[in-house]
PDB file of N, CA and C in Angstrom:
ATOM      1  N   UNK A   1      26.326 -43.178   4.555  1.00  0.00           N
ATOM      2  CA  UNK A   1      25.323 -42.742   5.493  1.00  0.00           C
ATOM      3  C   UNK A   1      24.299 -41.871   4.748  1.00  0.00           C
ATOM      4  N   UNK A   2      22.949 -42.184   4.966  1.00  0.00           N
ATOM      5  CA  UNK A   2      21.787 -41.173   4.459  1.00  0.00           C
ATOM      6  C   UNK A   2      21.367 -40.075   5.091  1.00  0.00           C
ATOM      7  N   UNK A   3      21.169 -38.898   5.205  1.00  0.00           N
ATOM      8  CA  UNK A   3      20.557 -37.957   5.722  1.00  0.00           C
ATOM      9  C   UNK A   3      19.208 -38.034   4.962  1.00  0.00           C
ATOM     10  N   UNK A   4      18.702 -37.578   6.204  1.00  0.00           N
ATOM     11  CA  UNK A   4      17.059 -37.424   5.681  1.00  0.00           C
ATOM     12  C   UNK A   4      17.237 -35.760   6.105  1.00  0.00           C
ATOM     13  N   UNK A   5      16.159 -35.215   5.466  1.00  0.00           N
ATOM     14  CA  UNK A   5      15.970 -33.727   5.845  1.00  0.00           C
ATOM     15  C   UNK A   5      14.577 -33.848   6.415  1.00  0.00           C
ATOM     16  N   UNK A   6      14.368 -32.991   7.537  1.00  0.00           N
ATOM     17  CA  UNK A   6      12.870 -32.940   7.993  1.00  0.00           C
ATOM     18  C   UNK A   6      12.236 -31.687   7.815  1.00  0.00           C
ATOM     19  N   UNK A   7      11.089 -31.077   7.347  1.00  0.00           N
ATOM     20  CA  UNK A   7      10.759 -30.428   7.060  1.00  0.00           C
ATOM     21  C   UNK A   7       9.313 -30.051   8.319  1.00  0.00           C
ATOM     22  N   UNK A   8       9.579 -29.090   8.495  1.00  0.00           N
ATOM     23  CA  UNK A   8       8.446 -28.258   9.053  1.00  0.00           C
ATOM     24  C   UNK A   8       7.622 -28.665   8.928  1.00  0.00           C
ATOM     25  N   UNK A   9       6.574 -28.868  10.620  1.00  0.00           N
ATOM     26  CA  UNK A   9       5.263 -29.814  10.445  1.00  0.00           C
ATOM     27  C   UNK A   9       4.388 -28.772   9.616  1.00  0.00           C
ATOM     28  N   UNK A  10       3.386 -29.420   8.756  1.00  0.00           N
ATOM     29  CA  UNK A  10       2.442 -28.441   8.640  1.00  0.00           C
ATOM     30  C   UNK A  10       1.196 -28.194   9.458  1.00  0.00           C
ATOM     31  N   UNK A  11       0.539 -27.518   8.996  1.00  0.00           N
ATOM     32  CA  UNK A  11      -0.719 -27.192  10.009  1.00  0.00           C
ATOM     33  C   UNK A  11      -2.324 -28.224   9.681  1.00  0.00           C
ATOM     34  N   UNK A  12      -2.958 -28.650  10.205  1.00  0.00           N
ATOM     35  CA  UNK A  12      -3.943 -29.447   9.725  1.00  0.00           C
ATOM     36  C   UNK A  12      -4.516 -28.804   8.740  1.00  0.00           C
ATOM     37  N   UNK A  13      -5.265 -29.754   7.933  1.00  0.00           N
ATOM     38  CA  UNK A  13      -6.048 -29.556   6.904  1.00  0.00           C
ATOM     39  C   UNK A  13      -7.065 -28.078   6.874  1.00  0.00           C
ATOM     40  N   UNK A  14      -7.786 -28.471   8.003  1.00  0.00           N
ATOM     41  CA  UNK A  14      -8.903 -27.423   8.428  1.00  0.00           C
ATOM     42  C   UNK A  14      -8.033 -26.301   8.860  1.00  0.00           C
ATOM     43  N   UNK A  15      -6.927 -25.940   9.304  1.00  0.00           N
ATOM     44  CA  UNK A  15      -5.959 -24.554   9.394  1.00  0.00           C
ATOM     45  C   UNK A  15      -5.492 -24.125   8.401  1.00  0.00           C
ATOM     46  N   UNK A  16      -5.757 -24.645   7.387  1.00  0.00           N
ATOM     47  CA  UNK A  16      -4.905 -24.270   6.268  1.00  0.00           C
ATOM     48  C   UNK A  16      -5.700 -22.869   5.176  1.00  0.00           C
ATOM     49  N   UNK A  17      -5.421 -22.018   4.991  1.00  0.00           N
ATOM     50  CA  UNK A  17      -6.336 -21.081   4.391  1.00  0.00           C
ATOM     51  C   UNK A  17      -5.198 -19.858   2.702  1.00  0.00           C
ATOM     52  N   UNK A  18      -5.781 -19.723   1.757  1.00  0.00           N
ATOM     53  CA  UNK A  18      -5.315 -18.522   1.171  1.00  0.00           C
ATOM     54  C   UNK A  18      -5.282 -17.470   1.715  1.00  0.00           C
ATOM     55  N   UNK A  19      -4.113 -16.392   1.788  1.00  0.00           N
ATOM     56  CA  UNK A  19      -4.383 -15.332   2.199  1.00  0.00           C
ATOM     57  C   UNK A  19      -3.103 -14.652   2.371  1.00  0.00           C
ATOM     58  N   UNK A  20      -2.990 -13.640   3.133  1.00  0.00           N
ATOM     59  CA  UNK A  20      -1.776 -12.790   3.201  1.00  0.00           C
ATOM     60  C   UNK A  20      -1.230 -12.382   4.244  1.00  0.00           C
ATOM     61  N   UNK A  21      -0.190 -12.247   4.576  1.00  0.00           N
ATOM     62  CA  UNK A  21       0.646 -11.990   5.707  1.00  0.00           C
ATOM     63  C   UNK A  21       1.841 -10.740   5.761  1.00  0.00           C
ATOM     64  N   UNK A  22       1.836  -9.945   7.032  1.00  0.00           N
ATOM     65  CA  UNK A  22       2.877  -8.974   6.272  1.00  0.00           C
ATOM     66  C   UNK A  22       4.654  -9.609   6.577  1.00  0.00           C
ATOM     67  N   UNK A  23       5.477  -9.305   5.749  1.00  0.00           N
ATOM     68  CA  UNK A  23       6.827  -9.609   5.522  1.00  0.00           C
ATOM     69  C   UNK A  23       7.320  -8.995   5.612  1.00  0.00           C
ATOM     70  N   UNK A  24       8.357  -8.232   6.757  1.00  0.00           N
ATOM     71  CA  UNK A  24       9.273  -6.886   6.433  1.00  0.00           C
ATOM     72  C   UNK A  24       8.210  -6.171   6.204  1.00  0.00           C
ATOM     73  N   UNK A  25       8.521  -5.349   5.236  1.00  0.00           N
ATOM     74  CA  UNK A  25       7.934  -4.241   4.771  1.00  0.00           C
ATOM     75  C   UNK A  25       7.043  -3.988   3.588  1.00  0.00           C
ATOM     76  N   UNK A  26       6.560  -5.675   3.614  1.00  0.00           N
ATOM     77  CA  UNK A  26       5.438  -6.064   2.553  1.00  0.00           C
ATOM     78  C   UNK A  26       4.369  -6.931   2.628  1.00  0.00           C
ATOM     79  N   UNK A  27       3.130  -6.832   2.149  1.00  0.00           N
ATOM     80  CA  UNK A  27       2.328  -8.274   2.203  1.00  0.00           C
ATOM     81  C   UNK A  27       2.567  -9.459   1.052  1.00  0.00           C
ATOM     82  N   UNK A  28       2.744 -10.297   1.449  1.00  0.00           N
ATOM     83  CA  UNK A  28       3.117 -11.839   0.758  1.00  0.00           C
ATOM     84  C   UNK A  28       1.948 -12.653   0.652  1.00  0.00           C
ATOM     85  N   UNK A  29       1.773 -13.120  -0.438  1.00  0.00           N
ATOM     86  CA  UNK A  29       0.348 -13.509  -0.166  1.00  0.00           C
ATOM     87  C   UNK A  29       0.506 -14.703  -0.526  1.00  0.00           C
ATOM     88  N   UNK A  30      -0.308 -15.873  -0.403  1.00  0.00           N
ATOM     89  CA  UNK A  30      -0.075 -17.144  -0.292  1.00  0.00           C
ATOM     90  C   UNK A  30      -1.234 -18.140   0.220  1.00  0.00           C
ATOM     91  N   UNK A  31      -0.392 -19.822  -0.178  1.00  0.00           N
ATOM     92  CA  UNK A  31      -1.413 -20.503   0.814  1.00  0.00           C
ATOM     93  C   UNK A  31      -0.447 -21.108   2.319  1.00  0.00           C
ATOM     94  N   UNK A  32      -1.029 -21.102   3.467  1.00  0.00           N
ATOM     95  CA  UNK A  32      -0.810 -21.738   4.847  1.00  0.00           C
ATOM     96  C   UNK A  32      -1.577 -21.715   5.561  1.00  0.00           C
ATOM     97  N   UNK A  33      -0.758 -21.622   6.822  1.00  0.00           N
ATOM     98  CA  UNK A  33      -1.572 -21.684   8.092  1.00  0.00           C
ATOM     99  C   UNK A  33      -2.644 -20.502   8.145  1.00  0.00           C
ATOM    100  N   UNK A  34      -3.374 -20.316   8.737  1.00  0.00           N
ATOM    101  CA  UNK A  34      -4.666 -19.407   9.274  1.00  0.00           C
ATOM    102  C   UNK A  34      -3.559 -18.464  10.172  1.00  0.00           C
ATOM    103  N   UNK A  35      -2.897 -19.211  11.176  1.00  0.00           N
ATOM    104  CA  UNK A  35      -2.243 -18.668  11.825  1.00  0.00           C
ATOM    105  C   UNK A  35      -1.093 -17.798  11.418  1.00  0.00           C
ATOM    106  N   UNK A  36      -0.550 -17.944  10.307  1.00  0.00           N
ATOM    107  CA  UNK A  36       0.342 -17.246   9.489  1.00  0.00           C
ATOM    108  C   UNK A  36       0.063 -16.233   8.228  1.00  0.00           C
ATOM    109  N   UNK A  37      -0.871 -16.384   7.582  1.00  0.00           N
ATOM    110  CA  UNK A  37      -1.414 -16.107   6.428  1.00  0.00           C
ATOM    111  C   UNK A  37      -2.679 -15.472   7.100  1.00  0.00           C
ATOM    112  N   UNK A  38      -2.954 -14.860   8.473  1.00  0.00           N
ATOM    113  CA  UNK A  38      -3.909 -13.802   9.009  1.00  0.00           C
ATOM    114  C   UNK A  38      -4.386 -13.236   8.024  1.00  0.00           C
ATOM    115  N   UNK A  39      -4.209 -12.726   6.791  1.00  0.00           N
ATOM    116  CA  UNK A  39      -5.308 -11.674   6.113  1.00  0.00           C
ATOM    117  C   UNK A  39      -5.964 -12.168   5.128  1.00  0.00           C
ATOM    118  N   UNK A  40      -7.042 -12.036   4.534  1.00  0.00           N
ATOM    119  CA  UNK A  40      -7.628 -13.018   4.230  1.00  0.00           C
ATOM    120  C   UNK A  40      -7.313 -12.411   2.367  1.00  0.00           C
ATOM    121  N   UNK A  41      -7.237 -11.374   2.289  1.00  0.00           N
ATOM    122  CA  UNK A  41      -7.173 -10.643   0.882  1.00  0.00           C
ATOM    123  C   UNK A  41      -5.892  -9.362   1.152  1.00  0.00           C
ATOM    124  N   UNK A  42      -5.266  -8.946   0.100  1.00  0.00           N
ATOM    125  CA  UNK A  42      -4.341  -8.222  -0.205  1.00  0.00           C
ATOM    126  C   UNK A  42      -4.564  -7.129   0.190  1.00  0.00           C
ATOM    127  N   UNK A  43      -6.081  -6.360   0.122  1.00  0.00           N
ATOM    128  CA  UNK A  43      -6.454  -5.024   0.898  1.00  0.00           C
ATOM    129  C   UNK A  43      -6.086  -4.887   2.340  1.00  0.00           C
ATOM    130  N   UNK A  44      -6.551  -6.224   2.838  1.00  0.00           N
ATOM    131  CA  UNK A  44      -6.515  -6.082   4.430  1.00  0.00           C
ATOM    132  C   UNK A  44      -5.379  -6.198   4.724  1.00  0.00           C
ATOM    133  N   UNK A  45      -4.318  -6.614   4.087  1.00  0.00           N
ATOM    134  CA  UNK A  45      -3.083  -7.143   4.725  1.00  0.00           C
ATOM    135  C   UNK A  45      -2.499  -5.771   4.257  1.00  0.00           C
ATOM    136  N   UNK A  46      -2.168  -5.176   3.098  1.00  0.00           N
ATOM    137  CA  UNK A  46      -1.823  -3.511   2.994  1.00  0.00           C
ATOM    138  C   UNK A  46      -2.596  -2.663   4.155  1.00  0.00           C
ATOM    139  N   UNK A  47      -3.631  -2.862   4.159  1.00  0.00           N
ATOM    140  CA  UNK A  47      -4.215  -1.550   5.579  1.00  0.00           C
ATOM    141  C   UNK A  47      -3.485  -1.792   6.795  1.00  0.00           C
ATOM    142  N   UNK A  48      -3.927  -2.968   7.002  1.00  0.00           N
ATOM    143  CA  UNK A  48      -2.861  -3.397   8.244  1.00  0.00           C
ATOM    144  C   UNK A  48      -0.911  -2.711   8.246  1.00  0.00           C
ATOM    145  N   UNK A  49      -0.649  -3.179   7.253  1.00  0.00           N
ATOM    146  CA  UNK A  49       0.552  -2.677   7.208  1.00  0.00           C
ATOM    147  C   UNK A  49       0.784  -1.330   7.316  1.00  0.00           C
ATOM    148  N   UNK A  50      -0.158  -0.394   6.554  1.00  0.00           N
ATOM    149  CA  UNK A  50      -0.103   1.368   6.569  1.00  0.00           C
ATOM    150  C   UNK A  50      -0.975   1.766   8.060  1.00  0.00           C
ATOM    151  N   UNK A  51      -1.693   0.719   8.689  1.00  0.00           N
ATOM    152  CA  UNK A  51      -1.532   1.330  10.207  1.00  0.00           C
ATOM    153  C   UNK A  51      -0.273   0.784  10.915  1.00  0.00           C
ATOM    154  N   UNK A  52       0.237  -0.155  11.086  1.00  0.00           N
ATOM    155  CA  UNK A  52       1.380  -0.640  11.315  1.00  0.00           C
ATOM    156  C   UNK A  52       2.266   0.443  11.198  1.00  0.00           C
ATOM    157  N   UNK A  53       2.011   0.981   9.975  1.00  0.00           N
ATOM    158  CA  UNK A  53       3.771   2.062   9.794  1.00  0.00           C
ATOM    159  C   UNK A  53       3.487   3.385  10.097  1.00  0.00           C
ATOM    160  N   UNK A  54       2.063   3.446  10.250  1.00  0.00           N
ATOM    161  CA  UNK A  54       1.745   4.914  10.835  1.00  0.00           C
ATOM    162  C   UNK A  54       1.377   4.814  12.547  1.00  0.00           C
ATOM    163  N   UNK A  55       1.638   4.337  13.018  1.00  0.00           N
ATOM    164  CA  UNK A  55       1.817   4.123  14.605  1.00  0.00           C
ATOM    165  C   UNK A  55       2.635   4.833  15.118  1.00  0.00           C
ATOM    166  N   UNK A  56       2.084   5.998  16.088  1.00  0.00           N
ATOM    167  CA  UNK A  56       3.357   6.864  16.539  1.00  0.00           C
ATOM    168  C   UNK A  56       4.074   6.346  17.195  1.00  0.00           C
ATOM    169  N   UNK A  57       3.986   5.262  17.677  1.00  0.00           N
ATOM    170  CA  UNK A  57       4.901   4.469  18.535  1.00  0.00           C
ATOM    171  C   UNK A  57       5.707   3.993  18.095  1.00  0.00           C
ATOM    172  N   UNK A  58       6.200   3.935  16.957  1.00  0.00           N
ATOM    173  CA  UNK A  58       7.366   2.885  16.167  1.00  0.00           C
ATOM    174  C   UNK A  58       8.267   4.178  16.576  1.00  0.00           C
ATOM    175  N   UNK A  59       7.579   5.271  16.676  1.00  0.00           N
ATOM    176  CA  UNK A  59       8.912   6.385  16.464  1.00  0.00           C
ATOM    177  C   UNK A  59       9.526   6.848  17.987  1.00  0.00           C
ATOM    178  N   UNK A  60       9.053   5.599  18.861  1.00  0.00           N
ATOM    179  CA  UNK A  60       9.462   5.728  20.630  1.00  0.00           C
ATOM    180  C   UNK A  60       9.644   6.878  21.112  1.00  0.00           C
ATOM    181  N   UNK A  61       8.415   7.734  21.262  1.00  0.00           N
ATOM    182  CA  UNK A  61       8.299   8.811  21.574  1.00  0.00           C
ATOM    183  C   UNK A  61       8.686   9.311  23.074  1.00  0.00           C
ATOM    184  N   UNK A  62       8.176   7.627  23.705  1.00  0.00           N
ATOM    185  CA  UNK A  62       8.550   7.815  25.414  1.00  0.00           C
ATOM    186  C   UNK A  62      10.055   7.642  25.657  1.00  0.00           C
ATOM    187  N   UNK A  63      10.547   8.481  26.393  1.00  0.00           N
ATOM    188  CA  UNK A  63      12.144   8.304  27.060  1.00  0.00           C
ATOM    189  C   UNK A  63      11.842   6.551  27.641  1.00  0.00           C
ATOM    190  N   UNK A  64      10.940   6.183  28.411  1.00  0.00           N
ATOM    191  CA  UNK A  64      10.785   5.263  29.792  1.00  0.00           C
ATOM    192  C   UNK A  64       9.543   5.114  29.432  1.00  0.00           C
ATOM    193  N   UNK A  65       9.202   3.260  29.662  1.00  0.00           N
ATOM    194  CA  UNK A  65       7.688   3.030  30.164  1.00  0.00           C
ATOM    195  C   UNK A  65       7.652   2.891  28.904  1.00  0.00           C
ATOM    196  N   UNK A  66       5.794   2.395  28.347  1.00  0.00           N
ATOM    197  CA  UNK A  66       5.501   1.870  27.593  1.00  0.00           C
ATOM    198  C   UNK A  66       4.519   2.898  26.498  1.00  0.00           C
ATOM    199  N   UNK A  67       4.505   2.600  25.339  1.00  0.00           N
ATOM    200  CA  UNK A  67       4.278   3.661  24.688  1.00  0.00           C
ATOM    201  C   UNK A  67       2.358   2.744  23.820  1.00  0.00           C
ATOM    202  N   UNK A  68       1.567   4.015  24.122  1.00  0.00           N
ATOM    203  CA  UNK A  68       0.044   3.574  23.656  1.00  0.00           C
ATOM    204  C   UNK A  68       0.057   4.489  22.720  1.00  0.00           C
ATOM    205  N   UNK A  69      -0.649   3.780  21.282  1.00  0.00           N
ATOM    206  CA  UNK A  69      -1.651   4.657  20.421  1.00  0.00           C
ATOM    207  C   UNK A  69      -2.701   5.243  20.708  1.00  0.00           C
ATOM    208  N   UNK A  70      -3.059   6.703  20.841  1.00  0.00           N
ATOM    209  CA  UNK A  70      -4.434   6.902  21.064  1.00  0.00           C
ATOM    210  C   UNK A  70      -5.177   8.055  20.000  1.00  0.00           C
ATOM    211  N   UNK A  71      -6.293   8.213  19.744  1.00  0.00           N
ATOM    212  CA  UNK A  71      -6.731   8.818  19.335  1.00  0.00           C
ATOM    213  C   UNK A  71      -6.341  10.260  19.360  1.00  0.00           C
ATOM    214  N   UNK A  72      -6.298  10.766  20.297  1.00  0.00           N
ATOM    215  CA  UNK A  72      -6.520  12.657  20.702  1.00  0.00           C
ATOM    216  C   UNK A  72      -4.637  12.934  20.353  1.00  0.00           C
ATOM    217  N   UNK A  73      -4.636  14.264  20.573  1.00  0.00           N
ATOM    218  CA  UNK A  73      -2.896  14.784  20.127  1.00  0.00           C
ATOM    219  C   UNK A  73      -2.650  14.529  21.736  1.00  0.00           C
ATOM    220  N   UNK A  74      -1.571  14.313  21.326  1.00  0.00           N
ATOM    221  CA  UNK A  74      -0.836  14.159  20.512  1.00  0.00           C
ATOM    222  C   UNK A  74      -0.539  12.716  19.487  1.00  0.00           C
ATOM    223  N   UNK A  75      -1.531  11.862  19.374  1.00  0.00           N
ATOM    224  CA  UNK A  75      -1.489  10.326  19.274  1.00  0.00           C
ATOM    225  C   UNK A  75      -0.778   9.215  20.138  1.00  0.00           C
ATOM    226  N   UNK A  76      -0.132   9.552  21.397  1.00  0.00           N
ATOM    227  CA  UNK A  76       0.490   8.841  21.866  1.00  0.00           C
ATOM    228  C   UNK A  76       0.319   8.937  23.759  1.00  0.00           C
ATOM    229  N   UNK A  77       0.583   8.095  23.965  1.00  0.00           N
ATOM    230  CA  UNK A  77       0.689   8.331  25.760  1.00  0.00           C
ATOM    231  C   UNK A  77       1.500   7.314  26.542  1.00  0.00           C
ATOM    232  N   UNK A  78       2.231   8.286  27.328  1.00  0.00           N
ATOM    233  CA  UNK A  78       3.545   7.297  27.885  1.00  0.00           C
ATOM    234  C   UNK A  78       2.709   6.570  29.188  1.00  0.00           C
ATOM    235  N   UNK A  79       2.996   5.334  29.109  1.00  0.00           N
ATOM    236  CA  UNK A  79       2.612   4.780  30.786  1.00  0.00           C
ATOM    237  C   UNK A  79       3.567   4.439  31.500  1.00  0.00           C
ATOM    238  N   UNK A  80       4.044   5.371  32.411  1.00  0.00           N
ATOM    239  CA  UNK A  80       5.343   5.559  33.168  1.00  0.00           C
ATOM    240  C   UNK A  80       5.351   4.943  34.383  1.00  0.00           C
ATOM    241  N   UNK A  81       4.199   3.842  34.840  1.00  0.00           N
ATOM    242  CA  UNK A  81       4.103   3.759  36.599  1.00  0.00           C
ATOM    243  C   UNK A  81       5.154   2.523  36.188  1.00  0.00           C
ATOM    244  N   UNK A  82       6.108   2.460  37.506  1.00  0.00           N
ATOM    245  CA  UNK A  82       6.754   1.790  37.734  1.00  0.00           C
ATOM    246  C   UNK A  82       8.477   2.088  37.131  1.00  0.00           C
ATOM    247  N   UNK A  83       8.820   2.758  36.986  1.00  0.00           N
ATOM    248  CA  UNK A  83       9.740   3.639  35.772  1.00  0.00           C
ATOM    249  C   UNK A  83      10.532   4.294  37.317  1.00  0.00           C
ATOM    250  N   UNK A  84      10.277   5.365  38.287  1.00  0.00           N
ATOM    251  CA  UNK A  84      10.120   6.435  38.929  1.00  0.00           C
ATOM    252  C   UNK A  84      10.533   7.297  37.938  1.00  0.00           C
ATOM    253  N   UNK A  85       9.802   7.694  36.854  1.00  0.00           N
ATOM    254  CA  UNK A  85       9.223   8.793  36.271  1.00  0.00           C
ATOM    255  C   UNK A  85       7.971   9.053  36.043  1.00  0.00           C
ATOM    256  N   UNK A  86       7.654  10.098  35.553  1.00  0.00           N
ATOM    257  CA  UNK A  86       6.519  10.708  34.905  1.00  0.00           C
ATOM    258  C   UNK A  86       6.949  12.108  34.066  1.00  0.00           C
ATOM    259  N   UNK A  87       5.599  12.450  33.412  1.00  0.00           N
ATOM    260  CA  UNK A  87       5.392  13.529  32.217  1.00  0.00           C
ATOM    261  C   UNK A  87       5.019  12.883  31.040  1.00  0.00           C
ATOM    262  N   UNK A  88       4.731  13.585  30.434  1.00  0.00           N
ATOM    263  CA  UNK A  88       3.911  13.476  29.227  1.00  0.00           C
ATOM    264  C   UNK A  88       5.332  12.342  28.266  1.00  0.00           C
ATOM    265  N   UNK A  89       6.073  12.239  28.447  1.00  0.00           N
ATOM    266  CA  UNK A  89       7.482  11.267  27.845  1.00  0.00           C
ATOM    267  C   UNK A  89       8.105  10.458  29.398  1.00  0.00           C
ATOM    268  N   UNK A  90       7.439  10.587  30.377  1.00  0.00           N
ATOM    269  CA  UNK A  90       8.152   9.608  30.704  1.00  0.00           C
ATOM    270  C   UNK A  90       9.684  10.663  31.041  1.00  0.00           C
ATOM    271  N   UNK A  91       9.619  11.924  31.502  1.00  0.00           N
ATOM    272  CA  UNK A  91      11.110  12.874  31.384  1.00  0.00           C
ATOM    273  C   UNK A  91      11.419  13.323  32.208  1.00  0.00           C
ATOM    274  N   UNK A  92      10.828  13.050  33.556  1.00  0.00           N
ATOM    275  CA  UNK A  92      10.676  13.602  34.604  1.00  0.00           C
ATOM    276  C   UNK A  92      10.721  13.075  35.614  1.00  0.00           C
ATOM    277  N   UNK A  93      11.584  12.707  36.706  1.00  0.00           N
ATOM    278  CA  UNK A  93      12.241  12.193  37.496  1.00  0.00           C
ATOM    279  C   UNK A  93      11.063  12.542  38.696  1.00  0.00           C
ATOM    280  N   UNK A  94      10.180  11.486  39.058  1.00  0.00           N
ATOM    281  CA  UNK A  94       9.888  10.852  40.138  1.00  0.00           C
ATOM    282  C   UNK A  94      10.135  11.851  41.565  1.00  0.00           C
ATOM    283  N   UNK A  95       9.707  12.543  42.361  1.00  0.00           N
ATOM    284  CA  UNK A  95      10.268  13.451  43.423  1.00  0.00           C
ATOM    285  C   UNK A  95      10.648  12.115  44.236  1.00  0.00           C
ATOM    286  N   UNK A  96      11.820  12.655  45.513  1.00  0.00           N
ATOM    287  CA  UNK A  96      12.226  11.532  46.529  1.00  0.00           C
ATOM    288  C   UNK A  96      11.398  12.160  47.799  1.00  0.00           C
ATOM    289  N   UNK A  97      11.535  13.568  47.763  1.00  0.00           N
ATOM    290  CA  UNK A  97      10.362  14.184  49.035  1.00  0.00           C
ATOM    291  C   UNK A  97       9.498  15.316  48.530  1.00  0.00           C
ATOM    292  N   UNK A  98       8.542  15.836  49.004  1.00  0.00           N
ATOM    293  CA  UNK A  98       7.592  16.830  48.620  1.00  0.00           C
ATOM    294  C   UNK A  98       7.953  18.148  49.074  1.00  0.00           C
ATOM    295  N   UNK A  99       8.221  19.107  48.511  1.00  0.00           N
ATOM    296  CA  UNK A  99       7.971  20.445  48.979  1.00  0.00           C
ATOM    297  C   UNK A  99       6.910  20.820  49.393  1.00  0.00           C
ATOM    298  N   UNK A 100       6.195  22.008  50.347  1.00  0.00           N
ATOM    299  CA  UNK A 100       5.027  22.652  50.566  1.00  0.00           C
ATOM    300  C   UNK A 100       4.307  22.720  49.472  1.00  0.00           C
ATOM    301  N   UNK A 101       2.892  22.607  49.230  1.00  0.00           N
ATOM    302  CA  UNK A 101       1.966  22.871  47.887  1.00  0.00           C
ATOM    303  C   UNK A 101       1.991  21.632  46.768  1.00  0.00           C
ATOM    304  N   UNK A 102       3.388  20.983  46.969  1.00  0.00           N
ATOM    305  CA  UNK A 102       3.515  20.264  45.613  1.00  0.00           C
ATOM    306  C   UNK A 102       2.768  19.117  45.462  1.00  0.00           C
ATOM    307  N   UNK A 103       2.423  18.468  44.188  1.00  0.00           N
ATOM    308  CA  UNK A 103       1.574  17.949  44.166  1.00  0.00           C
ATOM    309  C   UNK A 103       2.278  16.264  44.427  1.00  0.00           C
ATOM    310  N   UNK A 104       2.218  15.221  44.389  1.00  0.00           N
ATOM    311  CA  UNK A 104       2.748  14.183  44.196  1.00  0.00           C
ATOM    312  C   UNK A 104       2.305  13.330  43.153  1.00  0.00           C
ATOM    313  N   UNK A 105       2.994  13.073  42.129  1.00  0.00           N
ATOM    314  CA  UNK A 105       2.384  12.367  40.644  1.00  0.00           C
ATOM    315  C   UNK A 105       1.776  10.914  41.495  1.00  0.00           C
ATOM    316  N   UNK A 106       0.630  10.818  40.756  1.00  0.00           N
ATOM    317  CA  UNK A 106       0.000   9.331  40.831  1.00  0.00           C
ATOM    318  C   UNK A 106       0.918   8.032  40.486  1.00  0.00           C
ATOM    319  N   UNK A 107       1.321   8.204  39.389  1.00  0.00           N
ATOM    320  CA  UNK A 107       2.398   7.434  38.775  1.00  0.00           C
ATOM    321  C   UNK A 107       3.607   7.583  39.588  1.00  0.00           C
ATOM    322  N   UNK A 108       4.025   8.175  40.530  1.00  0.00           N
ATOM    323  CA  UNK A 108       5.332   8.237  41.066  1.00  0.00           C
ATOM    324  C   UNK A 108       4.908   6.837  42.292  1.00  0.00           C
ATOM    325  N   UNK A 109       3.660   6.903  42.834  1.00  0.00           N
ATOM    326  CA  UNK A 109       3.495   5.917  43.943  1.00  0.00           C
ATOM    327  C   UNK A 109       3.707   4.228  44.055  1.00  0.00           C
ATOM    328  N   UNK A 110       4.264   4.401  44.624  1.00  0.00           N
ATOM    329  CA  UNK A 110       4.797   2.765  44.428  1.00  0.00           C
ATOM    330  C   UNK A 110       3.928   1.495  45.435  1.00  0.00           C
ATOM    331  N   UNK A 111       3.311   1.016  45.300  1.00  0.00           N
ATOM    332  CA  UNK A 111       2.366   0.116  46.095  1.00  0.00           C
ATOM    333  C   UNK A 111       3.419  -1.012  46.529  1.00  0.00           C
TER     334      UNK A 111
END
């Protein structure tokens, strides 16, 4: 009996480009797909990677909810709607009723 081995379609002609891609914890540089090989030169694919690893978010700052890069400090901001939490992490348990004065978090409201 023969086995054939099949190999991975490739990408058309016109998709096909030099360039670099990050790997783990490196850029690989090469020829393929456009779609795989995203960077077009070794600079861009290292920058990419050193914002990649400087993202305060890799370091899951939020308890809950989803974690954004932003500019201002602290670099990060939790988006807690739908969680029943809030605070600045996502640490703070949602009230079930209001006391006099208190405020009611925006993010606690459930539509």
């Amino acid at each position: 009996m023969r086995v054939i081995k099949l190999s991975a379609r490739a990408c058309e002609p016109e998709q096909a480009q030099n360039g670099c891609k990050i790997y783990g914890s490196s850029c690989t540089c090469g020829y393929g797909c456009k779609t795989e090989y995203i960077y077009r030169t070794r600079k861009a694919c290292q920058d990419a990677l050193r914002e990649r690893n400087s993202n305060v978010c890799n370091r899951k700052p939020c308890l809950r909810g989803i974690c954004i890069q932003i500019i201002e400090d602290p670099g990060f901001s939790c988006m807690c709607e739908g969680t029943g939490f809030y605070g600045q992490r996502c640490e703070k348990a949602c009230p079930t009723m209001l006391m006099r004065g208190q405020v009611f978090p925006h993010v606690c409201i459930v539509i």
